[in-house]
N, C-alpha and C. Protein backbone atom coordinates (compact mmCIF):
# COMPACT_ATOMS: atom_id res chain seq x y z
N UNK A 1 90.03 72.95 106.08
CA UNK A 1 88.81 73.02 105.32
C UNK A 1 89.19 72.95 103.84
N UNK A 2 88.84 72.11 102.96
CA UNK A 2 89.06 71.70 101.80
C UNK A 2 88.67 72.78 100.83
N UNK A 3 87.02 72.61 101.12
CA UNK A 3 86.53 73.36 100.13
C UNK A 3 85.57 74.83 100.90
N UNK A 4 86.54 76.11 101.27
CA UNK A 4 85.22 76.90 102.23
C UNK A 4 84.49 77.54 101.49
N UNK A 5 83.40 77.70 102.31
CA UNK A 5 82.13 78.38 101.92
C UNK A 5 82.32 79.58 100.97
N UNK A 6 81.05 79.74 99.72
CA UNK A 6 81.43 80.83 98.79
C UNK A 6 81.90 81.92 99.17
N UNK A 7 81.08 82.29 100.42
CA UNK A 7 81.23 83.63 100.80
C UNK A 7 82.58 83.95 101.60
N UNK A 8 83.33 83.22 101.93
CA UNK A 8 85.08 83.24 102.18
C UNK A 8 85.59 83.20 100.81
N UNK A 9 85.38 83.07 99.88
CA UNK A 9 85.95 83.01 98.67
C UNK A 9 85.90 84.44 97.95
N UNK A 10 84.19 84.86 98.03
CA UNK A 10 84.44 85.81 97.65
C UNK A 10 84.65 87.27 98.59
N UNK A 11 84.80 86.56 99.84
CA UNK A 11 85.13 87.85 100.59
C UNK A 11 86.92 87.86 100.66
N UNK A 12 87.37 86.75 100.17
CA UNK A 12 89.02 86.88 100.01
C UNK A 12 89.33 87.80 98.81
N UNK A 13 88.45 87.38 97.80
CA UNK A 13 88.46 87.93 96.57
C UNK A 13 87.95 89.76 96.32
N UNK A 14 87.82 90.15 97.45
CA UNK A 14 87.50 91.41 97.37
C UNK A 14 88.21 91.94 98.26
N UNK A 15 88.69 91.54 99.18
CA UNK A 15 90.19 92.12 99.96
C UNK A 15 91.02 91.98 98.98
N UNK A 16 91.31 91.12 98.68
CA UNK A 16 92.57 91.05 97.88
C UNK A 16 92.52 91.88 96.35
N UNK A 17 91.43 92.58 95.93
CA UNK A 17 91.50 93.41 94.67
C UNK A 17 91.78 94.63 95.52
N UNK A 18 90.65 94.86 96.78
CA UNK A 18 90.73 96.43 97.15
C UNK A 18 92.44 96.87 98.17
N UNK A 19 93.04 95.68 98.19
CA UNK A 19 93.93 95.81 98.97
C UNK A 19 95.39 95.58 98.57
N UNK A 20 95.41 94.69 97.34
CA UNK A 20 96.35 94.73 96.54
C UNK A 20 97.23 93.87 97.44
N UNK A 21 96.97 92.63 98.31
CA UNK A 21 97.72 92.19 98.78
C UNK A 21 97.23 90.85 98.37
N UNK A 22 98.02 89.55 98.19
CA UNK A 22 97.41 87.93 97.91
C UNK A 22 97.08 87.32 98.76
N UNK A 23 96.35 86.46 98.30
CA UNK A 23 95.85 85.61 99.37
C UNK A 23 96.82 84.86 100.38
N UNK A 24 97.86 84.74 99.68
CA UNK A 24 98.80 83.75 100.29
C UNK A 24 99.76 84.86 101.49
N UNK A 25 99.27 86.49 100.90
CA UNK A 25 99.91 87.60 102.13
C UNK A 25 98.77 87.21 103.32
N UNK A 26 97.89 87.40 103.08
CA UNK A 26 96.18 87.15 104.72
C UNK A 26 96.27 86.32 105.26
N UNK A 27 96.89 84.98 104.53
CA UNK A 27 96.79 83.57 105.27
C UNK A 27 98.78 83.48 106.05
N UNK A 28 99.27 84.36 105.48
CA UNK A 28 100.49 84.38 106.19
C UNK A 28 100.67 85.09 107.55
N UNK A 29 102.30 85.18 107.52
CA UNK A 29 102.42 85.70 108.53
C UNK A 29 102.72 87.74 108.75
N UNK A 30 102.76 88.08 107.80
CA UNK A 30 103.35 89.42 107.79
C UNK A 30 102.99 90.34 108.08
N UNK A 31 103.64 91.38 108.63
CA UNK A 31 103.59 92.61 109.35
C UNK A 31 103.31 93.67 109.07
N UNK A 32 103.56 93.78 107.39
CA UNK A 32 103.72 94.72 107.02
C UNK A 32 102.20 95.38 107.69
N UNK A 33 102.03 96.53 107.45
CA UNK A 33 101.01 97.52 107.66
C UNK A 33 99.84 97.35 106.83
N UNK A 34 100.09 97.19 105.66
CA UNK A 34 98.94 96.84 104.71
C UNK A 34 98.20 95.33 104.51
N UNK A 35 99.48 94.64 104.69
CA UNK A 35 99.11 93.55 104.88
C UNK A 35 98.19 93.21 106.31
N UNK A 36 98.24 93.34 107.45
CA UNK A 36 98.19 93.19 108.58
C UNK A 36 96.59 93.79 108.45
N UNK A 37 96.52 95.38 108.12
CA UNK A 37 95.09 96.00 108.15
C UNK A 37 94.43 94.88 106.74
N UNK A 38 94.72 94.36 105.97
CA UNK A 38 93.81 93.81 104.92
C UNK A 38 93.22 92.56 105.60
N UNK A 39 93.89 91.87 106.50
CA UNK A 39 93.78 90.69 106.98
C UNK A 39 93.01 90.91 108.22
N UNK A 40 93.05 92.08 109.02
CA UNK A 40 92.16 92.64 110.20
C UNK A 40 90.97 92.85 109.47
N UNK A 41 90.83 93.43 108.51
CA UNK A 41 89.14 93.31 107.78
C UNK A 41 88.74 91.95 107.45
N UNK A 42 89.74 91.17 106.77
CA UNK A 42 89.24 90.05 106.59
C UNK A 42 88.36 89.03 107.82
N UNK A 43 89.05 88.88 108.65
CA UNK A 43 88.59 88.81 110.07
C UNK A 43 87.23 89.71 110.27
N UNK A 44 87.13 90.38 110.09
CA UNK A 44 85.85 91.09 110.33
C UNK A 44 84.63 90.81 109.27
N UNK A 45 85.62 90.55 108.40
CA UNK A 45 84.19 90.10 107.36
C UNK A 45 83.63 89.27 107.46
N UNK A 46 84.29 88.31 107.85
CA UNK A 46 84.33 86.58 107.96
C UNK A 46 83.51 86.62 109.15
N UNK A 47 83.70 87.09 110.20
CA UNK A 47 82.78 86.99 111.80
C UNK A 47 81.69 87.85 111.44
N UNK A 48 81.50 89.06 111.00
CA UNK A 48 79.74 89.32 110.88
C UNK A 48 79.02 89.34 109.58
N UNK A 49 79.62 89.29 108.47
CA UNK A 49 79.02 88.87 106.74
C UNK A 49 78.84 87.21 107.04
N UNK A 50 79.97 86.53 107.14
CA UNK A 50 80.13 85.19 107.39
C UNK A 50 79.10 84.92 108.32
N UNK A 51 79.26 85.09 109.79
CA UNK A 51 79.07 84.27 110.86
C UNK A 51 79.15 83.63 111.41
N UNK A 52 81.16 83.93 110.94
CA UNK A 52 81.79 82.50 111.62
C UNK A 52 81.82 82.66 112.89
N UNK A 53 82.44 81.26 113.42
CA UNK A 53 82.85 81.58 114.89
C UNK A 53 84.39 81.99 114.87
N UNK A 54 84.63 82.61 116.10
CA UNK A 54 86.02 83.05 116.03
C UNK A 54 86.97 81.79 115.92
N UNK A 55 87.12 80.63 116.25
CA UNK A 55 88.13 79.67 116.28
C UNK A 55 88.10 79.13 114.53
N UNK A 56 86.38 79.71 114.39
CA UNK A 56 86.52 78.98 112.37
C UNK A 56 87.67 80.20 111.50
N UNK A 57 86.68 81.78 112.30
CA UNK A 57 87.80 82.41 111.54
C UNK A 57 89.06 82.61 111.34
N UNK A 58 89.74 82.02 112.30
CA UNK A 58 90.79 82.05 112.54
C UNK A 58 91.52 80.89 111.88
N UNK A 59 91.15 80.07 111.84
CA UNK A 59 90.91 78.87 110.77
C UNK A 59 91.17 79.20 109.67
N UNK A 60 89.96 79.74 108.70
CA UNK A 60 90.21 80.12 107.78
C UNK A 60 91.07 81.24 107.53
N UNK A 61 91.85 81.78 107.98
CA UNK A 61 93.02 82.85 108.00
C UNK A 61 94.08 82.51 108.33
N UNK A 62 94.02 80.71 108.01
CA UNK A 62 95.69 80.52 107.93
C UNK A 62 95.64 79.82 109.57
N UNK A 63 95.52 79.14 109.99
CA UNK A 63 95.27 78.50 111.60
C UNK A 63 95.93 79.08 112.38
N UNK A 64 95.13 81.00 112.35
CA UNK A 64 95.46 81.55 113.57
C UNK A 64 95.13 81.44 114.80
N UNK A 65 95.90 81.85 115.43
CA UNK A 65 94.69 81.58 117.17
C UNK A 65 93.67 82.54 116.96
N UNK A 66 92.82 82.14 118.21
CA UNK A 66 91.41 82.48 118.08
C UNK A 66 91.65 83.56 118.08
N UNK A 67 92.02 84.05 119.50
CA UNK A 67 92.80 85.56 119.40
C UNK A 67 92.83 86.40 119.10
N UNK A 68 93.87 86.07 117.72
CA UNK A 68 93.91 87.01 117.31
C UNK A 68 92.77 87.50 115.92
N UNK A 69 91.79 86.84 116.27
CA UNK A 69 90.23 87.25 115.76
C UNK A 69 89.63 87.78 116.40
N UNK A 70 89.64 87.73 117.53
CA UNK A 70 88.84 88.36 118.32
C UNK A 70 89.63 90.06 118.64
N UNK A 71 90.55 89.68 118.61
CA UNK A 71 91.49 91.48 118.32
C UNK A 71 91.38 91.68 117.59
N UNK A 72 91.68 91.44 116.02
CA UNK A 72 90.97 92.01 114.85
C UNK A 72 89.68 92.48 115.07
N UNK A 73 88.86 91.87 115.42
CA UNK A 73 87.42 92.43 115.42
C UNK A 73 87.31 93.44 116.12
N UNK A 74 88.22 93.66 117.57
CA UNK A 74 87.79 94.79 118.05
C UNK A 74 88.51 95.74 117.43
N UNK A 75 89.63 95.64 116.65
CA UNK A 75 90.21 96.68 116.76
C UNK A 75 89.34 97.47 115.02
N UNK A 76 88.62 97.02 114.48
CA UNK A 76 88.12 97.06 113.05
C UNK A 76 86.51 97.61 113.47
N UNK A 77 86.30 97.13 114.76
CA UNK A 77 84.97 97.73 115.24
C UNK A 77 85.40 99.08 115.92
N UNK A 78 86.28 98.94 116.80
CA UNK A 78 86.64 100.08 117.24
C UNK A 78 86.83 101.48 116.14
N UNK A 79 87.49 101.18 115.06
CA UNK A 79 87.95 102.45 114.38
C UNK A 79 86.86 102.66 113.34
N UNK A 80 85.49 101.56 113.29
CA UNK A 80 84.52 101.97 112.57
C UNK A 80 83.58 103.01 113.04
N UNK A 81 83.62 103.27 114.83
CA UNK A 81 82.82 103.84 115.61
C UNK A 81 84.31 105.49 115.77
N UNK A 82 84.92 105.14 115.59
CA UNK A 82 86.24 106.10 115.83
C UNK A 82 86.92 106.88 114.84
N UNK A 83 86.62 106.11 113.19
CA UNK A 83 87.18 106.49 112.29
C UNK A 83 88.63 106.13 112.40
N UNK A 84 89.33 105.13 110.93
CA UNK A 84 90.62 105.03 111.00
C UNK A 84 90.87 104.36 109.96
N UNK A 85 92.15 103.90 109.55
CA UNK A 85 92.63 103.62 108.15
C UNK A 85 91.67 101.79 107.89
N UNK A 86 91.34 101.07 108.76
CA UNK A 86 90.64 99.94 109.07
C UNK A 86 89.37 99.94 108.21
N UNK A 87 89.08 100.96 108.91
CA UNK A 87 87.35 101.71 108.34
C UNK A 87 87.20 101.58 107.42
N UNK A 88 88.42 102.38 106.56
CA UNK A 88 88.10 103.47 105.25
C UNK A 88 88.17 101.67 104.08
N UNK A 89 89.34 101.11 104.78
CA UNK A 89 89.42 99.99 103.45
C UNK A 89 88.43 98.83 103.80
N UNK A 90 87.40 98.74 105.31
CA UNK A 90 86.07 97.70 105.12
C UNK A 90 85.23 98.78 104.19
N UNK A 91 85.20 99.85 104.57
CA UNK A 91 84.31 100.46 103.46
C UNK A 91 84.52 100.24 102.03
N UNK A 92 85.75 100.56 101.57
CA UNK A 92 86.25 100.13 100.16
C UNK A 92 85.64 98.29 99.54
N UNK A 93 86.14 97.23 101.00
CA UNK A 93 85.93 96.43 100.38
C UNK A 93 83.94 95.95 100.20
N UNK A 94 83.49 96.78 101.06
CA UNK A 94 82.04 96.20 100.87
C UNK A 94 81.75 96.81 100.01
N UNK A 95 81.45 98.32 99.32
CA UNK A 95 81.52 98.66 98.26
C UNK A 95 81.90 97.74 96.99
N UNK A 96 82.78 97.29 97.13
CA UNK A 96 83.39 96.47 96.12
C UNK A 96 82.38 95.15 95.86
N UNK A 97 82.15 94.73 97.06
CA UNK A 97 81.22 93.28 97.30
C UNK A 97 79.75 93.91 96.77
N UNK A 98 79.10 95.15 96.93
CA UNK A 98 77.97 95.55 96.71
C UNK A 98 78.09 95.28 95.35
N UNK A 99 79.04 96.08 94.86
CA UNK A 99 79.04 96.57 93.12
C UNK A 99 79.46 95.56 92.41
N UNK A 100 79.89 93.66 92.80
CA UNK A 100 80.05 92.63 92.58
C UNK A 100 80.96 92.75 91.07
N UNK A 101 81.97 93.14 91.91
CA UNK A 101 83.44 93.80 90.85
C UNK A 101 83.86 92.86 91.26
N UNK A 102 84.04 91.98 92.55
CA UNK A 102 84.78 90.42 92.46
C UNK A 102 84.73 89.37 91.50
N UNK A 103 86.35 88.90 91.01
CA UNK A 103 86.51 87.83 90.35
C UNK A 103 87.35 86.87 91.04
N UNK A 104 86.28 85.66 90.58
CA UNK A 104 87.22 84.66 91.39
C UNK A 104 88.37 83.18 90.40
């Protein structure tokens, strides 16, 4: 995808302030812990803010398998109903998207 939709732009752009990780960490491959949970929200943002489909989001996250969008999502839905470190930083980043502190 050449040019994606605003709202992947600015939903990259608000992970990546509240999370302190780059774009080029979400669309990669890495493990780290922070990285990994910033990119599991991202995925979540992208499938119910967005409305992507899982094979787009995954797409746009660097041409992951579907997969592992569809595990992100549960596992980001799961700890929203459960409470967990997932939660606390989609909360941070929609906050952030409300209070339109994103720069792109």
């Amino acid at each position: 995808m050449k040019h994606p939709p605003f709202i992947v732009t600015i939903i990259f752009a608000s992970i990546t302030a509240v999370s302190g990780c780059s774009r080029a960490q979400l669309l990669g491959k890495s493990k780290f812990r922070s990285v990994s949970d910033a990119r599991a929200v991202a995925f979540w943002l992208l499938r119910e803010a967005g409305e992507f489909s899982y094979p787009m989001v995954a797409l746009l996250l660097g041409n992951k398998d579907h997969s592992s969008a569809i595990a992100a999502h549960r596992k980001v839905t799961h700890e929203i109903r459960e409470g967990g470190r997932r939660a606390h930083l989609l909360v941070e980043v929609i906050g952030h998207l409300a209070k339109g502190e994103w720069r792109l």
